[in-house]
N, C-alpha and C. Protein backbone atom coordinates (compact mmCIF):
# COMPACT_ATOMS: atom_id res chain seq x y z
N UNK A 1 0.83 -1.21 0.00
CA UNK A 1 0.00 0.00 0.00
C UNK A 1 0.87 1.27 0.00
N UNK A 2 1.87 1.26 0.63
CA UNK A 2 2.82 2.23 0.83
C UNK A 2 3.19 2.96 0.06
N UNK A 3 4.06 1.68 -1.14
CA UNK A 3 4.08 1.88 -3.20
C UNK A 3 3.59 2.33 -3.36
N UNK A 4 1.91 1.93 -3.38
CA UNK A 4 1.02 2.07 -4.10
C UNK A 4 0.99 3.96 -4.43
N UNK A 5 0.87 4.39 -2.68
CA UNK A 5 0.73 5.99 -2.42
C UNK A 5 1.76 6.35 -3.08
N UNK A 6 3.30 5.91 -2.61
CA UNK A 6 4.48 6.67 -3.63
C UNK A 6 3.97 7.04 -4.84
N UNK A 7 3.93 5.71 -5.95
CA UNK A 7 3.69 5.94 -7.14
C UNK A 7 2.21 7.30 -7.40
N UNK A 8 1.48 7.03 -6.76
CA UNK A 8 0.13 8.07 -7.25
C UNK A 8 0.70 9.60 -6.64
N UNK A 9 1.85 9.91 -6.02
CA UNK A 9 2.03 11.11 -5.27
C UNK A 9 3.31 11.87 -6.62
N UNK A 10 3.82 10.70 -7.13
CA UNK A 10 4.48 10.91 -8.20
C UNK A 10 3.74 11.51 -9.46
N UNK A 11 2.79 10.60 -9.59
CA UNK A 11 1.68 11.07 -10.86
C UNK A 11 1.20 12.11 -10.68
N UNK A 12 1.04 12.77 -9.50
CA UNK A 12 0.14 14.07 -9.38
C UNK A 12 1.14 14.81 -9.33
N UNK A 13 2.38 14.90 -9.24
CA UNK A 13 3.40 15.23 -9.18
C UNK A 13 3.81 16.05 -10.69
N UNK A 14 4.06 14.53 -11.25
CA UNK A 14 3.91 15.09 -13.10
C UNK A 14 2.79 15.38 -13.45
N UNK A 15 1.53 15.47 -13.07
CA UNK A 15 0.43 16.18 -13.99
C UNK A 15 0.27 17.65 -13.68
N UNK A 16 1.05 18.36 -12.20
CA UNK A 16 1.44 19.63 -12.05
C UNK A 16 1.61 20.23 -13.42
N UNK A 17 1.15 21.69 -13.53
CA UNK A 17 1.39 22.05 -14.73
C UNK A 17 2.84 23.04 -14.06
N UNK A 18 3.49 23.27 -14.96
CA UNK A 18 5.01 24.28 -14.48
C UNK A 18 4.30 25.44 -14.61
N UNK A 19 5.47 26.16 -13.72
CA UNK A 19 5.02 27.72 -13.14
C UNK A 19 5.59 28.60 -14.03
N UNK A 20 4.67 29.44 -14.01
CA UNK A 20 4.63 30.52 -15.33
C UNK A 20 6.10 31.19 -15.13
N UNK A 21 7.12 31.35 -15.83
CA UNK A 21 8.35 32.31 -15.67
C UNK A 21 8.10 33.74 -15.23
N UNK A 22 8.70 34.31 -14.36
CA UNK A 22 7.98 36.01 -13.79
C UNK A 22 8.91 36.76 -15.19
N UNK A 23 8.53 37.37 -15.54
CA UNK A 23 8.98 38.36 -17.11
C UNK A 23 9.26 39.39 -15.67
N UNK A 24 10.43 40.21 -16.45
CA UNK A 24 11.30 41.75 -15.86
C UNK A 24 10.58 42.27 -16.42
N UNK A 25 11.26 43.48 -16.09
CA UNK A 25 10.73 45.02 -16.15
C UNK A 25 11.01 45.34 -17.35
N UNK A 26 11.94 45.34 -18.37
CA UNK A 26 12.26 45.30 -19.58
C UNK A 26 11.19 44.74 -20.80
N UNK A 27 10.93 43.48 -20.24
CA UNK A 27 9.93 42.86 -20.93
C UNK A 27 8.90 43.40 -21.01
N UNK A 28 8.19 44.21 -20.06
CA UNK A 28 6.70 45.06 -19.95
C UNK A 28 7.03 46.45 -20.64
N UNK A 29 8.03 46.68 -20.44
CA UNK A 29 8.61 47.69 -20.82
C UNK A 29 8.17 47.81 -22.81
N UNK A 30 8.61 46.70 -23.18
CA UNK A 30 9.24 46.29 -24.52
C UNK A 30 7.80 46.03 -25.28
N UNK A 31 6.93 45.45 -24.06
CA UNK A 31 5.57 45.37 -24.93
C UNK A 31 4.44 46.23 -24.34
N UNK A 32 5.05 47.74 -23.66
CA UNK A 32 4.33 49.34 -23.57
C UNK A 32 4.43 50.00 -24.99
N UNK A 33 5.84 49.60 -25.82
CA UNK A 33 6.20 50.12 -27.05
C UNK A 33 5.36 49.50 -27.94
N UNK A 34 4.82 48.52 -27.95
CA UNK A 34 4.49 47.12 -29.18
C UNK A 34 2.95 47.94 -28.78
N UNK A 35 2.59 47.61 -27.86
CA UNK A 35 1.23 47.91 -28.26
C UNK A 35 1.05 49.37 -27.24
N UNK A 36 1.18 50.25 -27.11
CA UNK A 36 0.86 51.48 -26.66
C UNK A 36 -0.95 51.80 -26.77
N UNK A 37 -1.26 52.59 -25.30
CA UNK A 37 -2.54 52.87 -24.99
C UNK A 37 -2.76 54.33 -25.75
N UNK A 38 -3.56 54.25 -25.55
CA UNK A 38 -4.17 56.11 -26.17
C UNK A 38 -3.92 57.24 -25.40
N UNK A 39 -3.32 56.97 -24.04
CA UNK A 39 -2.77 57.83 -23.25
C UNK A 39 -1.20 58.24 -23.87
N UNK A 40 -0.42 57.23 -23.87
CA UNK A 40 0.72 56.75 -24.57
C UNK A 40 1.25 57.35 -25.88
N UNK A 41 0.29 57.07 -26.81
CA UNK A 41 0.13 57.59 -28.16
C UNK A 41 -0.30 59.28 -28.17
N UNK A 42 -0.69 59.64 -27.36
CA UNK A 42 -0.95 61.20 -27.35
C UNK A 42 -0.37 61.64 -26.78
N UNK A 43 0.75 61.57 -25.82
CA UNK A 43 1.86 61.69 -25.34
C UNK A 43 2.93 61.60 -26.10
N UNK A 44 2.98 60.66 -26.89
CA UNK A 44 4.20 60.69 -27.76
C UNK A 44 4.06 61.85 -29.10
N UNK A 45 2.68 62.08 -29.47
CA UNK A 45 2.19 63.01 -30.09
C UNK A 45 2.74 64.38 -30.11
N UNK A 46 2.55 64.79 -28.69
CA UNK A 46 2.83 65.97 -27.96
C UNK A 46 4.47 66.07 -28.25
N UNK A 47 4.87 65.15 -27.60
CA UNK A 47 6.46 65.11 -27.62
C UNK A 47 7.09 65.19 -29.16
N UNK A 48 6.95 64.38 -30.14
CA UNK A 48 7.14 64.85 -31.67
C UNK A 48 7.03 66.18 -31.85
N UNK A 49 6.13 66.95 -31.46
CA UNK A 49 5.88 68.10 -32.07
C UNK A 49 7.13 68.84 -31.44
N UNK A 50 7.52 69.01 -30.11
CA UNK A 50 8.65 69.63 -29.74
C UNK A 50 9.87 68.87 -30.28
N UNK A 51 9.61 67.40 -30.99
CA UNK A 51 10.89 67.19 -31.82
C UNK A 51 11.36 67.80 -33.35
N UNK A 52 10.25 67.95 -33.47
CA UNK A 52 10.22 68.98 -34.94
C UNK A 52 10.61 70.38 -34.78
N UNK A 53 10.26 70.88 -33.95
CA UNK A 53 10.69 72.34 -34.12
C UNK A 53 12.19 72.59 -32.99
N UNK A 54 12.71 71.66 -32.61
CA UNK A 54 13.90 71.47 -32.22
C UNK A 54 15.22 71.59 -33.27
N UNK A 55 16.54 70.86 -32.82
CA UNK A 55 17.38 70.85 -33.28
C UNK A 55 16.98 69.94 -34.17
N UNK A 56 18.36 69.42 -35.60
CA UNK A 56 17.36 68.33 -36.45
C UNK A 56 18.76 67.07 -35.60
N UNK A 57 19.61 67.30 -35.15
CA UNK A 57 20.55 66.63 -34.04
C UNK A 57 20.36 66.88 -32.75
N UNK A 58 19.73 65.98 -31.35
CA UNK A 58 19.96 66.78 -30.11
C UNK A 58 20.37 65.53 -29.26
N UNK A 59 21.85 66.26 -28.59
CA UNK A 59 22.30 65.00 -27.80
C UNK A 59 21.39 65.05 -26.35
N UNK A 60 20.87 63.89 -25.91
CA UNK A 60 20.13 63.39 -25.02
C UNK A 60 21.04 63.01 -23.33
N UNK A 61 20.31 62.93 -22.37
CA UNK A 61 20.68 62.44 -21.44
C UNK A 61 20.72 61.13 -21.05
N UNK A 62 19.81 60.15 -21.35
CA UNK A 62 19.01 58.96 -21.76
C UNK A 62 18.15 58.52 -22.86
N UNK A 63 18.77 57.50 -22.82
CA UNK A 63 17.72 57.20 -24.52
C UNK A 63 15.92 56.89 -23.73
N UNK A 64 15.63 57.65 -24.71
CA UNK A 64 13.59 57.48 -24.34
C UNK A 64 13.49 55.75 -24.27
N UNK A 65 14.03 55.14 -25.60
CA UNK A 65 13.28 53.74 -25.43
C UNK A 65 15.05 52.91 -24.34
N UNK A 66 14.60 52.76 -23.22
CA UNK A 66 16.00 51.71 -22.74
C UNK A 66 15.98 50.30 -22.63
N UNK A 67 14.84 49.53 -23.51
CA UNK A 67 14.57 48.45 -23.85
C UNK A 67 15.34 47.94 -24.81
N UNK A 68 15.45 49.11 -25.83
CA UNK A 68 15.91 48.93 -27.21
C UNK A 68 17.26 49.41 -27.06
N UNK A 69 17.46 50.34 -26.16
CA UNK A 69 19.06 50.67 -26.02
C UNK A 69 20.12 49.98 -25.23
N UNK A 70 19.18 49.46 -24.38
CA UNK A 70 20.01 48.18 -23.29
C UNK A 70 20.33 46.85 -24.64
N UNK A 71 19.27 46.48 -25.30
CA UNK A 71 19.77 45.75 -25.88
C UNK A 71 20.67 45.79 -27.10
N UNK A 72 20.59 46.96 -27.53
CA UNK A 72 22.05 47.09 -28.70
C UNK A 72 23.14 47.37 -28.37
N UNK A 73 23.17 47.56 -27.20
CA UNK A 73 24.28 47.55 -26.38
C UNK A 73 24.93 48.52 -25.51
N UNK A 74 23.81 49.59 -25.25
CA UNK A 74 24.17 51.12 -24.79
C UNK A 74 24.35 50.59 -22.99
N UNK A 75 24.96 51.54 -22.05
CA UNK A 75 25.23 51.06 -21.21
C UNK A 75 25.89 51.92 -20.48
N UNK A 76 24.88 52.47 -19.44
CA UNK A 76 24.58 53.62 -18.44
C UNK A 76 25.94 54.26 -17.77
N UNK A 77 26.88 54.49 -18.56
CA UNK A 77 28.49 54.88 -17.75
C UNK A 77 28.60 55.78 -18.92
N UNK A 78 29.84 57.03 -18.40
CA UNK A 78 30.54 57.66 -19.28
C UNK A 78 31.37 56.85 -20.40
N UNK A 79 30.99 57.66 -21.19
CA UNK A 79 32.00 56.92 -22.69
C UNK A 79 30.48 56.93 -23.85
N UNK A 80 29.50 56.83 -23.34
CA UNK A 80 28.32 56.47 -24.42
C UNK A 80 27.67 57.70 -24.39
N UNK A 81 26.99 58.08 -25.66
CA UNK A 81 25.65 59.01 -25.71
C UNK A 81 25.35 58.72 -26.72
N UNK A 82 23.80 59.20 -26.40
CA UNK A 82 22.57 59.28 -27.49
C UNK A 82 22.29 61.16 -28.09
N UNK A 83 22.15 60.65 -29.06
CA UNK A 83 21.79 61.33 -30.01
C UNK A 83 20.23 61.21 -30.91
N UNK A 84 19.07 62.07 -30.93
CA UNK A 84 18.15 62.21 -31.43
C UNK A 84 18.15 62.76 -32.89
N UNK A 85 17.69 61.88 -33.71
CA UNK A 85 17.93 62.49 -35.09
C UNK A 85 16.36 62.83 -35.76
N UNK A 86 16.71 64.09 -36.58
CA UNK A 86 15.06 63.78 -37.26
C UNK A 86 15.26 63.98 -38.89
N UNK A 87 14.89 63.02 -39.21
CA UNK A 87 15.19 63.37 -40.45
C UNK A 87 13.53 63.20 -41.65
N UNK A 88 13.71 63.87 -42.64
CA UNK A 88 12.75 64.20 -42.95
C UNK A 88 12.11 63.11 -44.40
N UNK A 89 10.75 62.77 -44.54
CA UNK A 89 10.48 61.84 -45.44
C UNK A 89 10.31 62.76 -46.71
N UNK A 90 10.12 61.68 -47.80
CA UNK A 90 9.76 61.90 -48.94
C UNK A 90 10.84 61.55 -49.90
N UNK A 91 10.55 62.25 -50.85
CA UNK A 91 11.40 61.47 -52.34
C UNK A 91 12.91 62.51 -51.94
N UNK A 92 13.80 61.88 -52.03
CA UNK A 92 15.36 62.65 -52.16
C UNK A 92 15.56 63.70 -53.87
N UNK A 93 15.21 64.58 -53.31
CA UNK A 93 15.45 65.13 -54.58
C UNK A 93 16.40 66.30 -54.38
N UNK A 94 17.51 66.91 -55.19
CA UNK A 94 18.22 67.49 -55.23
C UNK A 94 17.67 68.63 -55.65
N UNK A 95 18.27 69.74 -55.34
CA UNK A 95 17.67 71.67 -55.56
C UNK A 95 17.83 71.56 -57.33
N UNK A 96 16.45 72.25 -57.91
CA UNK A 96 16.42 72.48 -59.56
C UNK A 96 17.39 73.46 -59.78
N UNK A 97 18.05 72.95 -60.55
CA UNK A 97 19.60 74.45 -60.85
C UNK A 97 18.55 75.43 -61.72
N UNK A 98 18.93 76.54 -61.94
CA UNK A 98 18.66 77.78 -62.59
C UNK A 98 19.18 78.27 -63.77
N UNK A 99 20.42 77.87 -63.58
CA UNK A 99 21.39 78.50 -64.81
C UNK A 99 22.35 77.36 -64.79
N UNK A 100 23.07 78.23 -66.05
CA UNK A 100 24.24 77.21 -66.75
C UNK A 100 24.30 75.91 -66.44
N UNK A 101 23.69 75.36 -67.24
CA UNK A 101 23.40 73.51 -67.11
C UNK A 101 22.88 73.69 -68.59
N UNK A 102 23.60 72.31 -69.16
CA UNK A 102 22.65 71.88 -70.68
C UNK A 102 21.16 71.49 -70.35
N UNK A 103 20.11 71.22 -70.83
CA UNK A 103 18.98 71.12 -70.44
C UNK A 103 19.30 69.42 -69.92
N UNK A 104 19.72 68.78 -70.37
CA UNK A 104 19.84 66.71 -69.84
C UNK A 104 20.43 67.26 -68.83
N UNK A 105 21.07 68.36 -68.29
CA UNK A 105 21.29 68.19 -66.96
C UNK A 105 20.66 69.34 -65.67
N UNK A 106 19.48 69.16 -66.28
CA UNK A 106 18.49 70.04 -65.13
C UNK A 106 17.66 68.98 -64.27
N UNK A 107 18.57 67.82 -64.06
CA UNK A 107 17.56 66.59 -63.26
C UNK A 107 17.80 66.88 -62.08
N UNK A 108 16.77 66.86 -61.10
CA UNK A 108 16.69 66.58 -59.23
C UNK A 108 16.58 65.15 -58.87
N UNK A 109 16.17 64.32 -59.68
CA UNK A 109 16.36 63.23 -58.88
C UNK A 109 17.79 63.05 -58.66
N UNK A 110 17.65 62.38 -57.19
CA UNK A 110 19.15 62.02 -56.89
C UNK A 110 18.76 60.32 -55.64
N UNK A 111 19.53 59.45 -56.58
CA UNK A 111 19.46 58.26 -55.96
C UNK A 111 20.40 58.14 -54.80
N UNK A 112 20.02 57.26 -53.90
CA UNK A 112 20.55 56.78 -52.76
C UNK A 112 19.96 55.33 -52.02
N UNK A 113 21.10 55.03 -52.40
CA UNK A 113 20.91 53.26 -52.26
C UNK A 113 20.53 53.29 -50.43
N UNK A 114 20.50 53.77 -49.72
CA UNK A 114 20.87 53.91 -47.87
C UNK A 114 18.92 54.37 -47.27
N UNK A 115 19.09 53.61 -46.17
CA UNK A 115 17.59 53.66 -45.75
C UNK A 115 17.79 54.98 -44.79
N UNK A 116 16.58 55.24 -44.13
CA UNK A 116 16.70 56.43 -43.28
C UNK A 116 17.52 56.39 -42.50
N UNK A 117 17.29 55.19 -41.59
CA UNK A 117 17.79 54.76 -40.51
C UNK A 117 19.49 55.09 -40.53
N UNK A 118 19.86 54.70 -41.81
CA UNK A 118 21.95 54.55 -42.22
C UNK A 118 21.99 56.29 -42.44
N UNK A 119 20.92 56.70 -42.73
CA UNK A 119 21.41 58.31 -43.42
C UNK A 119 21.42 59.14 -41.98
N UNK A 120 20.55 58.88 -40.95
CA UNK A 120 20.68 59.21 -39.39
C UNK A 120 22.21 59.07 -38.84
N UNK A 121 22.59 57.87 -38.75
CA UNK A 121 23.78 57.31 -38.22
C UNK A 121 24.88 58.45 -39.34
N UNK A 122 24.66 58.23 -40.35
CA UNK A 122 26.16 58.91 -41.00
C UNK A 122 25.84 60.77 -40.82
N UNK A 123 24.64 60.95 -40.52
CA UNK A 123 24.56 62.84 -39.96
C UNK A 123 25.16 62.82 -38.79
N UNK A 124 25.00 61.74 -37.72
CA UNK A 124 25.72 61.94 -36.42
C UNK A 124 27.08 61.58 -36.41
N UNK A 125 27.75 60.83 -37.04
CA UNK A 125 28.91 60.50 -37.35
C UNK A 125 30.04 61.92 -37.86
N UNK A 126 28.82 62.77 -38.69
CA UNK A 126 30.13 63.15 -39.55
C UNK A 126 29.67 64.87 -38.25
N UNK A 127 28.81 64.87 -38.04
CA UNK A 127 29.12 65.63 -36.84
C UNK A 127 29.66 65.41 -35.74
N UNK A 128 30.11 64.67 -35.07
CA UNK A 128 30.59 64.54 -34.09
C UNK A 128 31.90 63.08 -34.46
N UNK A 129 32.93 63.29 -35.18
CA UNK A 129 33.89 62.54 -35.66
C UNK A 129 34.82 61.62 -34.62
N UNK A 130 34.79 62.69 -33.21
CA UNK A 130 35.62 61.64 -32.56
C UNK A 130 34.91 60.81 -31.23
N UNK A 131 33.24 60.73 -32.38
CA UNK A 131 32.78 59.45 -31.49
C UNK A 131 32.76 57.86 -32.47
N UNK A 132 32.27 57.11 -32.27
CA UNK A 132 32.10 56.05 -33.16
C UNK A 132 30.06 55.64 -32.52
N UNK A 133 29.88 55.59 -34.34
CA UNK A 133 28.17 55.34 -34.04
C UNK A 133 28.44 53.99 -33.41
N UNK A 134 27.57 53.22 -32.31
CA UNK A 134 27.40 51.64 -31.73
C UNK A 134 26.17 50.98 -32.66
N UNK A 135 24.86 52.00 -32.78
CA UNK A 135 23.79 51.56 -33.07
C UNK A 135 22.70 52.47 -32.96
N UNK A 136 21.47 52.20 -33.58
CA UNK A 136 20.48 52.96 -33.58
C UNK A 136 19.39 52.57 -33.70
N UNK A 137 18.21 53.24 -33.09
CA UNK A 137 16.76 52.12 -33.55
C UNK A 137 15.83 53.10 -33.62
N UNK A 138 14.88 53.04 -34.44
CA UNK A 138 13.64 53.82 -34.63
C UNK A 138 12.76 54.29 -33.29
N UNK A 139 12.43 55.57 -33.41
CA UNK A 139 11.80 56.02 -32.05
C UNK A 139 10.06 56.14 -33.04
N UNK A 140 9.98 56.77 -34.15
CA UNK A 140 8.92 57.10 -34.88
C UNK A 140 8.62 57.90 -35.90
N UNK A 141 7.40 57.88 -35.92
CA UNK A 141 7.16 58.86 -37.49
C UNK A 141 5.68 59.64 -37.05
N UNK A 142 6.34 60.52 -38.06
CA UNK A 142 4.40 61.31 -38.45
C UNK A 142 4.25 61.69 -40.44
N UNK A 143 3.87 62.43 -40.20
CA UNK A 143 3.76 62.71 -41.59
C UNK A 143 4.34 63.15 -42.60
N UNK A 144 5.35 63.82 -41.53
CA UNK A 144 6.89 64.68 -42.23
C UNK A 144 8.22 63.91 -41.82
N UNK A 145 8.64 63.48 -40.92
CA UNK A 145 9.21 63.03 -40.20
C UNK A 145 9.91 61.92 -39.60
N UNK A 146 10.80 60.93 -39.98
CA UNK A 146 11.39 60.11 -38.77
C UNK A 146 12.04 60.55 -38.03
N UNK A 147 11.83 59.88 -36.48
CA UNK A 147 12.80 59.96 -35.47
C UNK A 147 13.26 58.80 -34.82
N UNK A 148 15.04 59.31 -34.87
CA UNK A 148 15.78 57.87 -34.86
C UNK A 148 16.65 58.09 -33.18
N UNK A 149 16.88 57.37 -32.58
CA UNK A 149 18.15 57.74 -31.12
C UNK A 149 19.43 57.08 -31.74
N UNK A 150 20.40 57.65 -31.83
CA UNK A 150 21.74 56.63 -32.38
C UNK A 150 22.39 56.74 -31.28
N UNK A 151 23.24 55.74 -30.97
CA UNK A 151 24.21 55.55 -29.70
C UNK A 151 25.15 55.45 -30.30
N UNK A 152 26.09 56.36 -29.40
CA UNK A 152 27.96 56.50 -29.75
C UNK A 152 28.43 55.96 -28.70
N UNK A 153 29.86 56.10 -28.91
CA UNK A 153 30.71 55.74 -27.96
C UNK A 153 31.82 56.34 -28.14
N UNK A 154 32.21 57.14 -27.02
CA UNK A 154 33.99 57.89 -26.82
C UNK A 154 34.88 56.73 -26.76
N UNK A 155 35.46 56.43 -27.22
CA UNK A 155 36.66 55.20 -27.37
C UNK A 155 37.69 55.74 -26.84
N UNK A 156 38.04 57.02 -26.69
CA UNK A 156 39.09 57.38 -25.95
C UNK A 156 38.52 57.89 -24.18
N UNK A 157 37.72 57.05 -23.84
CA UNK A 157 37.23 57.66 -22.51
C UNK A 157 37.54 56.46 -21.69
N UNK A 158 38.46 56.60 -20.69
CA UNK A 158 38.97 55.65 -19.88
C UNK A 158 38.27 54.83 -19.63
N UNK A 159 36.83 54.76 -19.21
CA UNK A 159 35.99 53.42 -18.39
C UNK A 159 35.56 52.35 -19.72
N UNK A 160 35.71 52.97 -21.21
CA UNK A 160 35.82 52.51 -22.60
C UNK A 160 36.98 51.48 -22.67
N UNK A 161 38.12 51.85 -22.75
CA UNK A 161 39.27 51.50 -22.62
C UNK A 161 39.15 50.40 -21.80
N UNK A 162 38.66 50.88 -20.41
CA UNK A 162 39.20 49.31 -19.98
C UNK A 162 37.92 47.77 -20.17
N UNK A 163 36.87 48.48 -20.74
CA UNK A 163 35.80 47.52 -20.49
C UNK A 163 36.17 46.31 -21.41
N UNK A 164 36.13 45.38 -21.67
CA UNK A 164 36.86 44.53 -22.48
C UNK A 164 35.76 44.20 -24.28
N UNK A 165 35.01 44.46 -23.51
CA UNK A 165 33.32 44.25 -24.33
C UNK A 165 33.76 45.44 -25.28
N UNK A 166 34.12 46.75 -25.43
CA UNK A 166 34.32 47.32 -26.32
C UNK A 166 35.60 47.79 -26.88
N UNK A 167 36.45 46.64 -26.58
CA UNK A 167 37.93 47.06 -27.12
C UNK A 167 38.14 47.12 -28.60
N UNK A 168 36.72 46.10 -29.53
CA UNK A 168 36.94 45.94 -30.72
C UNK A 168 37.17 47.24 -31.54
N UNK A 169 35.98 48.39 -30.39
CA UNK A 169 35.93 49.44 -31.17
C UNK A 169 37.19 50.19 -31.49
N UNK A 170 38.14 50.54 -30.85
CA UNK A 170 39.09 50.85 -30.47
C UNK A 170 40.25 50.47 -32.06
N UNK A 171 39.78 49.36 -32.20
CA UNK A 171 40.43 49.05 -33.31
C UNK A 171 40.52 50.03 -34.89
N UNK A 172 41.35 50.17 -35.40
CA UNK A 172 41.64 51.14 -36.27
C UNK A 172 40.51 50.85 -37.51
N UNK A 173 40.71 49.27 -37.78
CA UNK A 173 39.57 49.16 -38.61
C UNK A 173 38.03 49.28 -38.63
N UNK A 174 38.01 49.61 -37.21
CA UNK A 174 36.37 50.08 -36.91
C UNK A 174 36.03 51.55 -36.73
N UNK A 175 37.17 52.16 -37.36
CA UNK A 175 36.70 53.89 -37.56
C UNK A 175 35.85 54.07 -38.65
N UNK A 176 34.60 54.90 -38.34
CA UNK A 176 34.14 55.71 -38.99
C UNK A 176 33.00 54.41 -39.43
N UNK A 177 31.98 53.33 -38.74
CA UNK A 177 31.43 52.22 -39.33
C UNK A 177 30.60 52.53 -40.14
N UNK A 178 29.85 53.94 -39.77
CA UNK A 178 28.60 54.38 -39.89
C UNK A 178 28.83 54.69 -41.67
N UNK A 179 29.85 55.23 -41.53
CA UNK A 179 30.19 56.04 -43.13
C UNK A 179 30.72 54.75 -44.04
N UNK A 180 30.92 53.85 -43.23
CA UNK A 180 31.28 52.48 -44.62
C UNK A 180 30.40 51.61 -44.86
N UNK A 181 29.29 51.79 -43.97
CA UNK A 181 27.97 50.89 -43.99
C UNK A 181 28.45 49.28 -43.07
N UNK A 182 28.89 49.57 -42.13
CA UNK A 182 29.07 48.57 -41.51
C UNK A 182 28.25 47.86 -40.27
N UNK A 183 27.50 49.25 -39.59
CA UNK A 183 26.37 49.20 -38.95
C UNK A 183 25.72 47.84 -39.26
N UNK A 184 24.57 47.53 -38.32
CA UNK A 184 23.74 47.06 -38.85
C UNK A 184 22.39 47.69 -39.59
N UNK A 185 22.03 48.91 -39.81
CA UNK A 185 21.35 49.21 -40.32
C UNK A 185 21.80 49.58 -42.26
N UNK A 186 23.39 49.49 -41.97
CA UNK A 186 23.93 49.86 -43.41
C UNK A 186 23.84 48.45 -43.98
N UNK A 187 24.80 47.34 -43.33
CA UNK A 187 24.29 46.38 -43.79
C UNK A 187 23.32 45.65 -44.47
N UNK A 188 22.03 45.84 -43.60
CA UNK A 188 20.85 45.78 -43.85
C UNK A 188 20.64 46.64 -45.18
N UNK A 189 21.07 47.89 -45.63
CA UNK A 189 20.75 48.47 -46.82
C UNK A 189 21.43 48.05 -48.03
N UNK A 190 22.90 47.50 -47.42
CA UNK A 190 23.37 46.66 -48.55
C UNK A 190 23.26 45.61 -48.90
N UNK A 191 22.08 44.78 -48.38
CA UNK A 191 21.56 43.75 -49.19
C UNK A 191 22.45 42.07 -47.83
N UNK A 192 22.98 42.71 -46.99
CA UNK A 192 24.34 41.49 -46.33
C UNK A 192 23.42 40.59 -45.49
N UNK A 193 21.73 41.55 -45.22
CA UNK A 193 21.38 40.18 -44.02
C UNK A 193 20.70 39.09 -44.95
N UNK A 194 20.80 38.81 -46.18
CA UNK A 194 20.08 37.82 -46.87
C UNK A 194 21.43 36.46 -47.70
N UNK A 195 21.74 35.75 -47.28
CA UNK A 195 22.63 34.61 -47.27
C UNK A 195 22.22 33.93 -48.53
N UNK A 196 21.63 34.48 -49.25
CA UNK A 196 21.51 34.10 -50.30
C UNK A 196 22.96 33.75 -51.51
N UNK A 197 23.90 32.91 -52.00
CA UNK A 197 24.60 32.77 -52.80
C UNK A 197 24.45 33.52 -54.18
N UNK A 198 23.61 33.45 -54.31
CA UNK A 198 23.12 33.82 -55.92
C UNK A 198 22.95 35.12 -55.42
N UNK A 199 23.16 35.91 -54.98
CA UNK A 199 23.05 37.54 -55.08
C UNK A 199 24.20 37.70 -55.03
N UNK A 200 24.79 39.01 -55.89
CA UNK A 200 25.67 39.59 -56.28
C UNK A 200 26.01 40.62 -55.90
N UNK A 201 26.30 40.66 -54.25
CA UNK A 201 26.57 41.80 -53.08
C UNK A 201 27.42 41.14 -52.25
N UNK A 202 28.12 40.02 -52.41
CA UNK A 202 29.68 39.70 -51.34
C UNK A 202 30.65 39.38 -52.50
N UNK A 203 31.65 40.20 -52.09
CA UNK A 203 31.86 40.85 -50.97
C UNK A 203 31.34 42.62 -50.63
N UNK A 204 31.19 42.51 -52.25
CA UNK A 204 30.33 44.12 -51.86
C UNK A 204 29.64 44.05 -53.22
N UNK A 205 28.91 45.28 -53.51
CA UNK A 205 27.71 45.73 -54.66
C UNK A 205 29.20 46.30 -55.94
N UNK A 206 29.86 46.63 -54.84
CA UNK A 206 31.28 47.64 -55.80
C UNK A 206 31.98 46.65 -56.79
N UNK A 207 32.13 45.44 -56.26
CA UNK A 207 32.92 44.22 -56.68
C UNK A 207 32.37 43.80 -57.74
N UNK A 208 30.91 43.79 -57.59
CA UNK A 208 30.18 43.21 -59.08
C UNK A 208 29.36 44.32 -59.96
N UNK A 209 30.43 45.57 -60.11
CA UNK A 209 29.87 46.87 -60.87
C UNK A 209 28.65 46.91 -60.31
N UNK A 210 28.03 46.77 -59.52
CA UNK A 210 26.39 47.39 -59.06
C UNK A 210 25.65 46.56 -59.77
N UNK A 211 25.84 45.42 -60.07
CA UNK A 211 24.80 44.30 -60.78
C UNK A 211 23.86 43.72 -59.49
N UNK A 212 24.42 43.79 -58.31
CA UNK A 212 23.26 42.64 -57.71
C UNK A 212 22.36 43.42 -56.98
N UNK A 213 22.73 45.10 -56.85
CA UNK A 213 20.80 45.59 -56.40
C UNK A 213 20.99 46.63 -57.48
């Protein structure tokens, strides 16, 4: 009889269902952004509008989203800042010249292979040269408007130096990533997150005269 109880104390044992994992603060955090209330959304409303008539660069104290900045790797010590970018939608078109031009060359279109996101990163880059961009992620849009946060990093700022996690930057060949498309958002514009063989973008678009986008 004894067995008998073991074994049935076992079975009820395994038909326990497991306990739900407790989710952090990050996690609630991460899905306030995903699905936002109407309080939320008119708040962020408000706030755009003082991003528009601001600087079209403004370095920040904290990044607004720290869900998205904890995870690309930003990280609450001297050596890092954010930067707010706004950059503006629509078709890229270049100013109509006026004078002296043959008429075949009175064109405004002007192509650009680079998504918003890479054209953010290389405005903060080439303003502020002796940082290095880390990363960047979309904050939002309206009708005129994206707004992007890009994270730098001082590489020459001692608590940089010694952290071991960012010594790569430090490296000579990682100057300037933003402007060679090395980012991940440049990447992403050059065609690198698709492993596809048969595309004609490795080692670069340059290598195969601009045949594979």
């Amino acid at each position: 009889m004894a067995e008998a109880k073991k074994t049935e104390k076992k079975a009820e044992t395994k038909k326990q269902a497991p306990q739900a994992s407790v989710k952090g603060f990050y996690h609630y955090l991460r899905q306030a952004w995903r699905n936002p209330t109407k309080e939320s959304i008119e708040k962020i409303r408000k706030e755009s509008i003082a991003w528009r008539e601001g600087e079209r660069i403004t370095k920040l104290e904290r990044p607004t989203r720290l869900d998205r900045a904890h995870a690309l790797g930003y990280k609450a010590k001297k050596g890092f800042v954010v930067f707010r970018v706004v950059i503006e939608r629509g078709g890229r078109q270049k100013a109509r010249p006026t004078t002296k031009r043959r008429s075949k060359r009175f064109n405004v279109k002007k192509i650009l292979k680079l998504n918003y996101q890479q054209v953010a990163e290389i405005r903060v880059q080439k303003n502020h040269q002796n940082l290095e961009v880390l990363n960047s992620y979309k904050l939002g849009k309206d009708g005129q408007f994206y707004y992007f946060e890009v994270i730098c990093v001082d590489t020459n700022a001692p608590e940089i130096k010694a952290d071991p996690n960012f010594r790569w930057l430090q490296n000579p060949a990682n100057r300037f990533r933003a402007l060679r498309g090395l980012t991940s958002s440049g990447r992403k514009s050059r065609g690198l997150m698709n492993r596809n063989p048969n595309l004609k973008i490795r080692p670069s678009a340059r290598a195969w005269n601009r045949k594979g986008r």
